[in-house]
PDB file of N, CA and C in Angstrom:
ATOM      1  N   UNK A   1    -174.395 150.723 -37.966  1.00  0.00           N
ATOM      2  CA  UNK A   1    -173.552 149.535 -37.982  1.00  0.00           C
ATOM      3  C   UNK A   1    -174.376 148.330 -38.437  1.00  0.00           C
ATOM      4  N   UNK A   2    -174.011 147.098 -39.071  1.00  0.00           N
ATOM      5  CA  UNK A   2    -174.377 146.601 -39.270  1.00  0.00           C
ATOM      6  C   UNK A   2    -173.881 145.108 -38.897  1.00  0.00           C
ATOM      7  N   UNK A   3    -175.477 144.255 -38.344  1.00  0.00           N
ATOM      8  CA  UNK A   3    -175.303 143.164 -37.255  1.00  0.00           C
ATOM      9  C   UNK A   3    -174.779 141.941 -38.328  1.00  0.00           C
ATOM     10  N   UNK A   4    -173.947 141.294 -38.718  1.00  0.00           N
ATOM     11  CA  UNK A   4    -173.240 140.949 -39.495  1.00  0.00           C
ATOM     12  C   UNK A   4    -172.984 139.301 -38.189  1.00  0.00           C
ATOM     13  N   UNK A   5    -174.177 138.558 -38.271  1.00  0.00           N
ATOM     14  CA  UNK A   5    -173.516 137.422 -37.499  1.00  0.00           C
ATOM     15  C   UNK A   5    -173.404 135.919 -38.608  1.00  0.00           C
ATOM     16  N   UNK A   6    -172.843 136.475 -39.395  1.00  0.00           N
ATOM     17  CA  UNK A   6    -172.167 135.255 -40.302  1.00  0.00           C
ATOM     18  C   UNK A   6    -171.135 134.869 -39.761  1.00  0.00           C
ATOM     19  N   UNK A   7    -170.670 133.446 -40.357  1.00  0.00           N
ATOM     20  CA  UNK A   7    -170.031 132.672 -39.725  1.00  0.00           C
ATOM     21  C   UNK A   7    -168.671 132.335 -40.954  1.00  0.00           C
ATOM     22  N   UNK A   8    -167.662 133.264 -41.100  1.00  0.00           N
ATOM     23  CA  UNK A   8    -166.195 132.793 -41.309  1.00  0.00           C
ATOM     24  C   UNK A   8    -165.129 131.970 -41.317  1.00  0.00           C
ATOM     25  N   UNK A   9    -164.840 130.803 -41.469  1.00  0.00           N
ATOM     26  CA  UNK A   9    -164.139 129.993 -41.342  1.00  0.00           C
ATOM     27  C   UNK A   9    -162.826 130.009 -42.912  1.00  0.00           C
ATOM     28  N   UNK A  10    -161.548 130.134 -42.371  1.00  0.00           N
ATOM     29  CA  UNK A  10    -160.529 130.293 -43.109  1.00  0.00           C
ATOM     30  C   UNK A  10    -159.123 129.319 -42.610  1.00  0.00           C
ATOM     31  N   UNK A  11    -158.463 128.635 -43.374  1.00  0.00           N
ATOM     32  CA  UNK A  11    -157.506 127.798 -43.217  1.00  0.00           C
ATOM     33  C   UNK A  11    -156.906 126.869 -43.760  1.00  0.00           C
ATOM     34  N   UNK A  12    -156.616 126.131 -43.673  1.00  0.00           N
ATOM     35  CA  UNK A  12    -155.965 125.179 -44.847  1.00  0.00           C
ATOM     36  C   UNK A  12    -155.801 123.585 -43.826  1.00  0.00           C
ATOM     37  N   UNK A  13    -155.979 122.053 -44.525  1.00  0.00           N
ATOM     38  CA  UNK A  13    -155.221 121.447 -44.462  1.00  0.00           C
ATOM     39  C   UNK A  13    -153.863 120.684 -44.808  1.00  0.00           C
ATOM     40  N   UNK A  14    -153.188 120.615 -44.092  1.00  0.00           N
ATOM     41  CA  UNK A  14    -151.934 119.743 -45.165  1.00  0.00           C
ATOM     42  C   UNK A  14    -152.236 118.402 -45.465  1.00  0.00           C
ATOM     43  N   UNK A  15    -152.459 117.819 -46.332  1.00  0.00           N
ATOM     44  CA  UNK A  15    -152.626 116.429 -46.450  1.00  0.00           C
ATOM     45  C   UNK A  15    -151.743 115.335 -47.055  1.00  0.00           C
ATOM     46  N   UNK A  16    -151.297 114.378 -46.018  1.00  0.00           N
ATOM     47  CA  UNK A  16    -149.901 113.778 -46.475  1.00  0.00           C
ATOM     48  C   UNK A  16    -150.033 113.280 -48.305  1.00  0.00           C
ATOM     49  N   UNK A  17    -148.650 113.142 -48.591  1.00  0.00           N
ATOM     50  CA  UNK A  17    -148.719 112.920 -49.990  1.00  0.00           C
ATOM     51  C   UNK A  17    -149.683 111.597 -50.844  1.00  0.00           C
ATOM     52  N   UNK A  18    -149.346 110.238 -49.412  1.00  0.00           N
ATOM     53  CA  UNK A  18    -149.831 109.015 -50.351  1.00  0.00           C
ATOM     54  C   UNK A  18    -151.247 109.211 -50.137  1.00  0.00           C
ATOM     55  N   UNK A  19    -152.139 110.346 -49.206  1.00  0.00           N
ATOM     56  CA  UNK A  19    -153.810 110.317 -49.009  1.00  0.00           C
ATOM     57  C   UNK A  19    -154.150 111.360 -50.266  1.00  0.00           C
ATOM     58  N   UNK A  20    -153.195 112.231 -50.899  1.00  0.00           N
ATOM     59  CA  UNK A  20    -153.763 113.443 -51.743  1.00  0.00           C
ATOM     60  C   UNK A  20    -154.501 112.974 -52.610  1.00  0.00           C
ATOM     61  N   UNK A  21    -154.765 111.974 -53.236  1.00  0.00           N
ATOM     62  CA  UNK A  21    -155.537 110.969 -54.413  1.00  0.00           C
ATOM     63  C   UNK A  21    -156.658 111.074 -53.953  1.00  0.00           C
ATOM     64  N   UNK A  22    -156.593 110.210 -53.252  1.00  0.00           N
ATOM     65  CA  UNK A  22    -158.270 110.189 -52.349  1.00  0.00           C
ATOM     66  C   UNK A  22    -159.421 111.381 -52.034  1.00  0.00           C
ATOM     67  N   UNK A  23    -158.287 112.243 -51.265  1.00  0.00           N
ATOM     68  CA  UNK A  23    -158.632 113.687 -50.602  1.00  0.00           C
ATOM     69  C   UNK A  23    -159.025 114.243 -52.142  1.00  0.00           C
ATOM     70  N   UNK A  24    -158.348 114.590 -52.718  1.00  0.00           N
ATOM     71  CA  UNK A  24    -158.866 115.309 -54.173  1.00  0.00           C
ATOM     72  C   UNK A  24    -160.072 114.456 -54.823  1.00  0.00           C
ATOM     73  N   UNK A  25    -160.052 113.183 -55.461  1.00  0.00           N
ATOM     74  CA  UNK A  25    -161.076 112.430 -55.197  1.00  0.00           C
ATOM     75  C   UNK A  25    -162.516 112.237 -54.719  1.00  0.00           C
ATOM     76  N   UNK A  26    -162.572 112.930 -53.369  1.00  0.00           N
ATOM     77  CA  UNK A  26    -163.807 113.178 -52.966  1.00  0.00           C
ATOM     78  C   UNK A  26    -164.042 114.885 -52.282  1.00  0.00           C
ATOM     79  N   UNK A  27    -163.158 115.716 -53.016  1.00  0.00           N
ATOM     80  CA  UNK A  27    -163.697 117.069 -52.780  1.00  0.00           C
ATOM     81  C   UNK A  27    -164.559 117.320 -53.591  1.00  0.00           C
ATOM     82  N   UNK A  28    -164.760 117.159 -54.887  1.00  0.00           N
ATOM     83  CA  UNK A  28    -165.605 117.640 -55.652  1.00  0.00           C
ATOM     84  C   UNK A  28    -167.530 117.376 -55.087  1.00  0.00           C
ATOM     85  N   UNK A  29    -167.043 116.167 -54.716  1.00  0.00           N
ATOM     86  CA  UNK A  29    -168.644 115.784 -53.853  1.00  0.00           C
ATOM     87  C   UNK A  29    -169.243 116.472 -52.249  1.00  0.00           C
ATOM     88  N   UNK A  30    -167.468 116.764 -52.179  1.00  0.00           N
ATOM     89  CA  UNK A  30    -168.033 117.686 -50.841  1.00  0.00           C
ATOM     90  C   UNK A  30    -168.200 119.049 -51.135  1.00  0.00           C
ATOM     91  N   UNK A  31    -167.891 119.812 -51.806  1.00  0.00           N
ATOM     92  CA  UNK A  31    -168.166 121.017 -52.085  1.00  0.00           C
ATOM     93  C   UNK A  31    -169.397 120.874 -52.558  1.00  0.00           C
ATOM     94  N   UNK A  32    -169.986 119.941 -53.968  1.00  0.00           N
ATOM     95  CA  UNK A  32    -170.957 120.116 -54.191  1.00  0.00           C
ATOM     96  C   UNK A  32    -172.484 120.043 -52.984  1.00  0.00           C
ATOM     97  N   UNK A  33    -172.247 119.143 -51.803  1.00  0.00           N
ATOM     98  CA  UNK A  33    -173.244 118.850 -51.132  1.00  0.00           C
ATOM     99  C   UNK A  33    -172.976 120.019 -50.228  1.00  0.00           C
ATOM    100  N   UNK A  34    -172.051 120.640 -49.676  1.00  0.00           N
ATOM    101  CA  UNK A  34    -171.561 121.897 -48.587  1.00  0.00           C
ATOM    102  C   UNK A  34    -172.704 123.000 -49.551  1.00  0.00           C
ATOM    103  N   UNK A  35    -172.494 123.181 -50.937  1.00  0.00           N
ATOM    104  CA  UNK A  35    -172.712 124.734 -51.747  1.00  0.00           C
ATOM    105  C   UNK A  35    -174.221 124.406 -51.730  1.00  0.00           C
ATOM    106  N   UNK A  36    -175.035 123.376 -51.537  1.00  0.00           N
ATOM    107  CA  UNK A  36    -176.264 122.492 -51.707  1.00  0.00           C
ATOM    108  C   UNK A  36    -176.973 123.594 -49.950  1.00  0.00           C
ATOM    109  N   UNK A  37    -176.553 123.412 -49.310  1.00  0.00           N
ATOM    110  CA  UNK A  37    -176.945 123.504 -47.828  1.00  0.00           C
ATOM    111  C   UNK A  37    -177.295 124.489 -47.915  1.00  0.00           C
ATOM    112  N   UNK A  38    -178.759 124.855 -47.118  1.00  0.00           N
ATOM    113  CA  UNK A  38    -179.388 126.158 -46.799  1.00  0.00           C
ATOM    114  C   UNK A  38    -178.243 126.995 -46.002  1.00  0.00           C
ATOM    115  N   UNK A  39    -178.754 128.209 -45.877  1.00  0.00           N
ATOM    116  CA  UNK A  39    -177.000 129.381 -45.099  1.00  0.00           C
ATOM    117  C   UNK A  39    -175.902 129.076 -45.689  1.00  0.00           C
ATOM    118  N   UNK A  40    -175.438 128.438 -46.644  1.00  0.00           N
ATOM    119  CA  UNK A  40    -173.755 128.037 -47.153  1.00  0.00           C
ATOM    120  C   UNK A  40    -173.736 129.223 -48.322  1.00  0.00           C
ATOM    121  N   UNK A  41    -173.177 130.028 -47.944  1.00  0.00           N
ATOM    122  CA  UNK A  41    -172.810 131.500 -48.444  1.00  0.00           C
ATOM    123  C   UNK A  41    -171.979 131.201 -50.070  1.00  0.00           C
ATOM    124  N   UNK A  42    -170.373 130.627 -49.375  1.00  0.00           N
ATOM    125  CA  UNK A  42    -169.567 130.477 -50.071  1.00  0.00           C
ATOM    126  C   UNK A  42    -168.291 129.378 -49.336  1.00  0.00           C
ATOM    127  N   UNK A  43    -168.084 128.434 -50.433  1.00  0.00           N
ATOM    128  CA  UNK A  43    -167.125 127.414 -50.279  1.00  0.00           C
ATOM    129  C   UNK A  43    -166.206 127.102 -50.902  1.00  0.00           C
ATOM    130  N   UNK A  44    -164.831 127.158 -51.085  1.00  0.00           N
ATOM    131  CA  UNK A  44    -163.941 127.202 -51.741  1.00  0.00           C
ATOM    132  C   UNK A  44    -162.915 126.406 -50.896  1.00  0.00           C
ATOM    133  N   UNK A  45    -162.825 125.519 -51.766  1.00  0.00           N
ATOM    134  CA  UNK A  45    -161.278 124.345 -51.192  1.00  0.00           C
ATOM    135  C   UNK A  45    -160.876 124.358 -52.158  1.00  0.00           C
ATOM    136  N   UNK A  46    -159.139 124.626 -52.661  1.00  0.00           N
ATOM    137  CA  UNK A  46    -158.263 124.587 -53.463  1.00  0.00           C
ATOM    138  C   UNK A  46    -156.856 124.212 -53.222  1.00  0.00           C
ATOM    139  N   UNK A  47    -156.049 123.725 -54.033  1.00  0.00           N
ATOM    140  CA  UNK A  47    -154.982 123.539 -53.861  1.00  0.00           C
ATOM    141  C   UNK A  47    -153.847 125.040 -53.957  1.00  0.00           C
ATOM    142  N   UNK A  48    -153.120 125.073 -52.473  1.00  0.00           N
ATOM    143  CA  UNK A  48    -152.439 126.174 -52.197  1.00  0.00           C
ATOM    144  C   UNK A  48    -150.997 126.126 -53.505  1.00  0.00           C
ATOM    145  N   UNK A  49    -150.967 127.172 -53.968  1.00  0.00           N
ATOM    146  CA  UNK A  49    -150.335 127.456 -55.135  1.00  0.00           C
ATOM    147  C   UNK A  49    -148.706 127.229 -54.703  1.00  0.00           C
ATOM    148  N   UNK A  50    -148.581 127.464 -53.344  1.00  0.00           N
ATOM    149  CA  UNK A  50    -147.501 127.647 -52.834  1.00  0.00           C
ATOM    150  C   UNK A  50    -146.682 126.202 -51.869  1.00  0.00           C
ATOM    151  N   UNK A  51    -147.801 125.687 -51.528  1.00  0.00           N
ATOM    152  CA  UNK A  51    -147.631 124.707 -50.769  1.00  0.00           C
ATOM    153  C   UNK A  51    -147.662 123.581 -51.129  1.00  0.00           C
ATOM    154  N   UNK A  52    -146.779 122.286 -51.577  1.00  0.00           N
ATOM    155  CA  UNK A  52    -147.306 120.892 -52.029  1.00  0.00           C
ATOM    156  C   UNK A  52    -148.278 120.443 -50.624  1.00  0.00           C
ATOM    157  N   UNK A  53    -149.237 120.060 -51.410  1.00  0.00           N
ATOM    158  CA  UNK A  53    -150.477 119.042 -50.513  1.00  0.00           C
ATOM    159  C   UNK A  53    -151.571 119.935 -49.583  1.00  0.00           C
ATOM    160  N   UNK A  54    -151.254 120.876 -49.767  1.00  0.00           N
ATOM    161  CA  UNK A  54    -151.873 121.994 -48.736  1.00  0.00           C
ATOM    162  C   UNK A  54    -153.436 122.306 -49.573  1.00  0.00           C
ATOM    163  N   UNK A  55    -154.422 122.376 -48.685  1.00  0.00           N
ATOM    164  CA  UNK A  55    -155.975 122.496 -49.222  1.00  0.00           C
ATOM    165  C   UNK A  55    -156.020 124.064 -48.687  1.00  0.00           C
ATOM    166  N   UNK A  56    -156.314 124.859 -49.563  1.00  0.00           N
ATOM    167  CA  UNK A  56    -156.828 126.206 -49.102  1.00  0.00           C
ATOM    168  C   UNK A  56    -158.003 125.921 -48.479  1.00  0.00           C
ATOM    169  N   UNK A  57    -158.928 126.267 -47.420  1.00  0.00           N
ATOM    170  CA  UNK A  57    -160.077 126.454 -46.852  1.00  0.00           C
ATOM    171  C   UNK A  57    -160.681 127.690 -46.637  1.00  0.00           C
ATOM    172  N   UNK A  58    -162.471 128.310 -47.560  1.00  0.00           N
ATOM    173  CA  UNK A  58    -162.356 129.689 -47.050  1.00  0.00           C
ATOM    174  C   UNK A  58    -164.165 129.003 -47.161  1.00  0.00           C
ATOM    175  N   UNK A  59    -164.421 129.750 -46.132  1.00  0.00           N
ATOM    176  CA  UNK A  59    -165.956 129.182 -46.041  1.00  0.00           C
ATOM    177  C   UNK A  59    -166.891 130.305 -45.301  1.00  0.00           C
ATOM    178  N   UNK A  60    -168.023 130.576 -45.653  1.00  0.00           N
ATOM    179  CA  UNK A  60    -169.261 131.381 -45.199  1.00  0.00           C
ATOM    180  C   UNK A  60    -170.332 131.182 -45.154  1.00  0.00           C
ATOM    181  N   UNK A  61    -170.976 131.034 -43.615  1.00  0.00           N
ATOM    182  CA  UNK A  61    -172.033 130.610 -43.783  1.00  0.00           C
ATOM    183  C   UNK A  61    -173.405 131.831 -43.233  1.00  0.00           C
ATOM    184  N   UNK A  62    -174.157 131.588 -43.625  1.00  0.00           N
ATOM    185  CA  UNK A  62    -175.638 133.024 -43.008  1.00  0.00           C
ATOM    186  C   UNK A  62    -175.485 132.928 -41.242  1.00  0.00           C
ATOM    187  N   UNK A  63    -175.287 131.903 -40.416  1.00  0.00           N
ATOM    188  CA  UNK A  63    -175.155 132.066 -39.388  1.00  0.00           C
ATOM    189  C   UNK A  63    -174.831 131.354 -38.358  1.00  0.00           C
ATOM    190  N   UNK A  64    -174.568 131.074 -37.328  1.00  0.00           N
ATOM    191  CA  UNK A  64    -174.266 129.974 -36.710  1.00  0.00           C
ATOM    192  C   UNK A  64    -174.821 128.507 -36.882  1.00  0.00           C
ATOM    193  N   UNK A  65    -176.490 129.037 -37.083  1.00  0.00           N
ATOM    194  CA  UNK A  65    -176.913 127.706 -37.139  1.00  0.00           C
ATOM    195  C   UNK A  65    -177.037 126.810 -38.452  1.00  0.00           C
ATOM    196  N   UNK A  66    -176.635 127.560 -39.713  1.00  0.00           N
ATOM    197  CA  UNK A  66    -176.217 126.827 -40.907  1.00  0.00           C
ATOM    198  C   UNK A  66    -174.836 126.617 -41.029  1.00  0.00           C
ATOM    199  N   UNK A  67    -173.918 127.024 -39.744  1.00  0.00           N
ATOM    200  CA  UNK A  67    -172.828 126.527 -39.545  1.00  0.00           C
ATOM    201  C   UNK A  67    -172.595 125.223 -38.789  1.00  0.00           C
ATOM    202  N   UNK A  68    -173.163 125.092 -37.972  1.00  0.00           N
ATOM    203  CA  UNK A  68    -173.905 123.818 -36.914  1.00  0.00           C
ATOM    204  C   UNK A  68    -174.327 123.035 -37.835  1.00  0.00           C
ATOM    205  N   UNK A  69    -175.080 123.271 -38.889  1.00  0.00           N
ATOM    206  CA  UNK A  69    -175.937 122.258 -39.656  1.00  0.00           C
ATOM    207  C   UNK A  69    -174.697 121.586 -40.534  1.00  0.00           C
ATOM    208  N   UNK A  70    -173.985 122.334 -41.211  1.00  0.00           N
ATOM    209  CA  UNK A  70    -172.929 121.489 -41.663  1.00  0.00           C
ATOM    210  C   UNK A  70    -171.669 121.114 -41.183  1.00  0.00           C
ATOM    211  N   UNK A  71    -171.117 121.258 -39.815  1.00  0.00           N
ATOM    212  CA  UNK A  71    -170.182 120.682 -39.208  1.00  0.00           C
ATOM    213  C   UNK A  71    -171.041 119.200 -39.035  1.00  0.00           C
ATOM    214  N   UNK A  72    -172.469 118.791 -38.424  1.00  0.00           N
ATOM    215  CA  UNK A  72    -173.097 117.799 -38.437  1.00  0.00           C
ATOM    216  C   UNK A  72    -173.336 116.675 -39.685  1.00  0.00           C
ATOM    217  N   UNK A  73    -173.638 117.431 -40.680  1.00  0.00           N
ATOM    218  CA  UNK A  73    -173.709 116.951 -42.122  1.00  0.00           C
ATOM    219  C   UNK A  73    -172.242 116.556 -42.523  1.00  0.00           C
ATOM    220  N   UNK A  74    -171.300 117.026 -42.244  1.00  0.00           N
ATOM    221  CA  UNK A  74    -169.444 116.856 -42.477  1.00  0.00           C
ATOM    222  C   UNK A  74    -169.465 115.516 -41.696  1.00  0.00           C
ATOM    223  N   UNK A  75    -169.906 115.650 -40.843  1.00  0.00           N
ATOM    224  CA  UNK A  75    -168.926 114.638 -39.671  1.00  0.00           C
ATOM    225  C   UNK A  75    -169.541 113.232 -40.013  1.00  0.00           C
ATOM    226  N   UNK A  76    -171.151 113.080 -41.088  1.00  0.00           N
ATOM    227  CA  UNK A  76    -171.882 111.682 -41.630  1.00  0.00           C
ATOM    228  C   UNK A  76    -170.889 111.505 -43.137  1.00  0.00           C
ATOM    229  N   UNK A  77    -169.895 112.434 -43.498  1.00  0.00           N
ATOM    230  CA  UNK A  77    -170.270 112.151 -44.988  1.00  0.00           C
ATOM    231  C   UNK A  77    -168.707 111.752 -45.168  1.00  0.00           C
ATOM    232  N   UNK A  78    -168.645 110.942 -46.722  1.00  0.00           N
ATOM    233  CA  UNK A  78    -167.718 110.639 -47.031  1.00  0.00           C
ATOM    234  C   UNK A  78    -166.243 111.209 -46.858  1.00  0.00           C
ATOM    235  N   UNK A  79    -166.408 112.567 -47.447  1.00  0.00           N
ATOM    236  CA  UNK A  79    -165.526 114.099 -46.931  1.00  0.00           C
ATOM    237  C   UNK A  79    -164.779 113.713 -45.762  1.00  0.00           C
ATOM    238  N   UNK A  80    -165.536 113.159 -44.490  1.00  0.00           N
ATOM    239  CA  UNK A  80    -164.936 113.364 -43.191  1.00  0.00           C
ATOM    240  C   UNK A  80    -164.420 112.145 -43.112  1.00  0.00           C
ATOM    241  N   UNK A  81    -164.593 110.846 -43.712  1.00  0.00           N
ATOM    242  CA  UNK A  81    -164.011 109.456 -43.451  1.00  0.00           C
ATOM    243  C   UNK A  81    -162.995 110.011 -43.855  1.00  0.00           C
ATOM    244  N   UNK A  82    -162.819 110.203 -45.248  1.00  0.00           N
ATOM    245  CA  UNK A  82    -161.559 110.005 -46.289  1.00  0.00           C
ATOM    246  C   UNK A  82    -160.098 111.134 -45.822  1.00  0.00           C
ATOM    247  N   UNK A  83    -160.837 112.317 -45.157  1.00  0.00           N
ATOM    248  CA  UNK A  83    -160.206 113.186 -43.939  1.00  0.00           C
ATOM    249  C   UNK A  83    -159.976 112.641 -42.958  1.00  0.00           C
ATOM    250  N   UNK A  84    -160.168 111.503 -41.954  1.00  0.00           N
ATOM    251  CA  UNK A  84    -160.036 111.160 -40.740  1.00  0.00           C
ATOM    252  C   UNK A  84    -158.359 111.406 -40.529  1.00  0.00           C
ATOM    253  N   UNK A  85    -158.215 112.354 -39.489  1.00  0.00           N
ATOM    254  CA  UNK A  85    -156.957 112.615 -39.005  1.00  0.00           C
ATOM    255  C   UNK A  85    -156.026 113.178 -39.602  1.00  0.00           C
ATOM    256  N   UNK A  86    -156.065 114.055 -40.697  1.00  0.00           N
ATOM    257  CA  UNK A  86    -155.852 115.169 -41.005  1.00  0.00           C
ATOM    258  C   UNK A  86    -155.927 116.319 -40.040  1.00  0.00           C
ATOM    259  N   UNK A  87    -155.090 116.539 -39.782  1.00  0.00           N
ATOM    260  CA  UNK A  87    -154.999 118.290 -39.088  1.00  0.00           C
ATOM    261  C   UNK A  87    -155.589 119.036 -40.135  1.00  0.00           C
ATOM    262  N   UNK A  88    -156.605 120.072 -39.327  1.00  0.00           N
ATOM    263  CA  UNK A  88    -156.958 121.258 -39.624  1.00  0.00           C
ATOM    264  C   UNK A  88    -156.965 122.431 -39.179  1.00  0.00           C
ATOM    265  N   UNK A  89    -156.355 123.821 -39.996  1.00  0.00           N
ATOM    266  CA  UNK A  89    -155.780 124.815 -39.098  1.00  0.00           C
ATOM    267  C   UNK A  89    -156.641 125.520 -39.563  1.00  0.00           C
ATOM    268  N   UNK A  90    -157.966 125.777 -38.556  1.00  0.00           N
ATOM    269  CA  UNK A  90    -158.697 126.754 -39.483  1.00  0.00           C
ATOM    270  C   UNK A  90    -158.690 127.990 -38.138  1.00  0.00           C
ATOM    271  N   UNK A  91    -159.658 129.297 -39.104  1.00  0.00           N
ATOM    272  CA  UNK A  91    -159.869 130.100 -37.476  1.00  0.00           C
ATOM    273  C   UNK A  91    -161.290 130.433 -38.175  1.00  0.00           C
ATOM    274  N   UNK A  92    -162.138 130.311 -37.684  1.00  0.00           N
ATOM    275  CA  UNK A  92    -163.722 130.776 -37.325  1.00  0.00           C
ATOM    276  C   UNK A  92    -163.602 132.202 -36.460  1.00  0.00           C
ATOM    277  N   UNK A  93    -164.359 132.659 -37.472  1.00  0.00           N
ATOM    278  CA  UNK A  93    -165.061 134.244 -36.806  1.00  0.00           C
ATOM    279  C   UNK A  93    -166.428 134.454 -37.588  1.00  0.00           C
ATOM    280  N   UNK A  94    -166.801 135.441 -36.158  1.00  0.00           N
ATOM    281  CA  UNK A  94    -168.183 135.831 -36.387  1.00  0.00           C
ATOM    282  C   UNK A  94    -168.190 137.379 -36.553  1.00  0.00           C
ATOM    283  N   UNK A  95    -168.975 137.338 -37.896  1.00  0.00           N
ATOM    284  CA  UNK A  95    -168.578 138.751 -38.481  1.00  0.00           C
ATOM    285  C   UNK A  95    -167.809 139.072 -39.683  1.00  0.00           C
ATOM    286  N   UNK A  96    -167.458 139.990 -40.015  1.00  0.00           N
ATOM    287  CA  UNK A  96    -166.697 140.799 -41.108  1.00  0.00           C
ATOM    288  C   UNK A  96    -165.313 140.113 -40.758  1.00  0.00           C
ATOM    289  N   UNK A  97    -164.943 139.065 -42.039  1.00  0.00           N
ATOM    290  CA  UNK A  97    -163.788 139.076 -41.496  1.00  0.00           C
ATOM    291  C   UNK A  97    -162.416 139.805 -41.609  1.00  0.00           C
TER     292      UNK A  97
END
């Protein structure tokens, strides 16, 4: 078996219509500094094909603690202002997801 303690995070936000400017606006800088981070596997935010305003979220990191490192790094950076109070429906798992 194999000890597989990566860190999974999958979900989406909805983001109201008059913030989608903004929010799109400064993803490109957050992905680039997220894909930058030691343990950041894989990061992908997209617009849900199906959903107006909806952000796909699929994220992997090497392990908890390069998961820790960028929930910390999120919560200083532009990304998280321009997000303030946005719902996020994500689910985190550890392991194969």
């Amino acid at each position: 078996m194999v000890d597989d303690n990566k860190i999974y995070l999958n979900g989406y936000l909805d983001v109201p219509a008059e913030r989608w400017d903004a929010v799109m606006n400064a993803l490109p800088k957050h992905i680039e500094l997220t894909m930058a981070e030691a343990g950041c596997i894989s990061f992908d935010v997209k617009p849900c094909p199906d959903t107006a305003n909806r952000l796909l979220v699929a994220e992997a990191f090497e392990d908890q603690a390069a998961f820790d490192f960028h929930q910390a790094r999120n919560k200083a950076s532009v990304w998280f202002q321009t997000t303030l109070g946005i719902a996020r429906h994500f689910n985190i798992e550890v392991g194969t997801p």
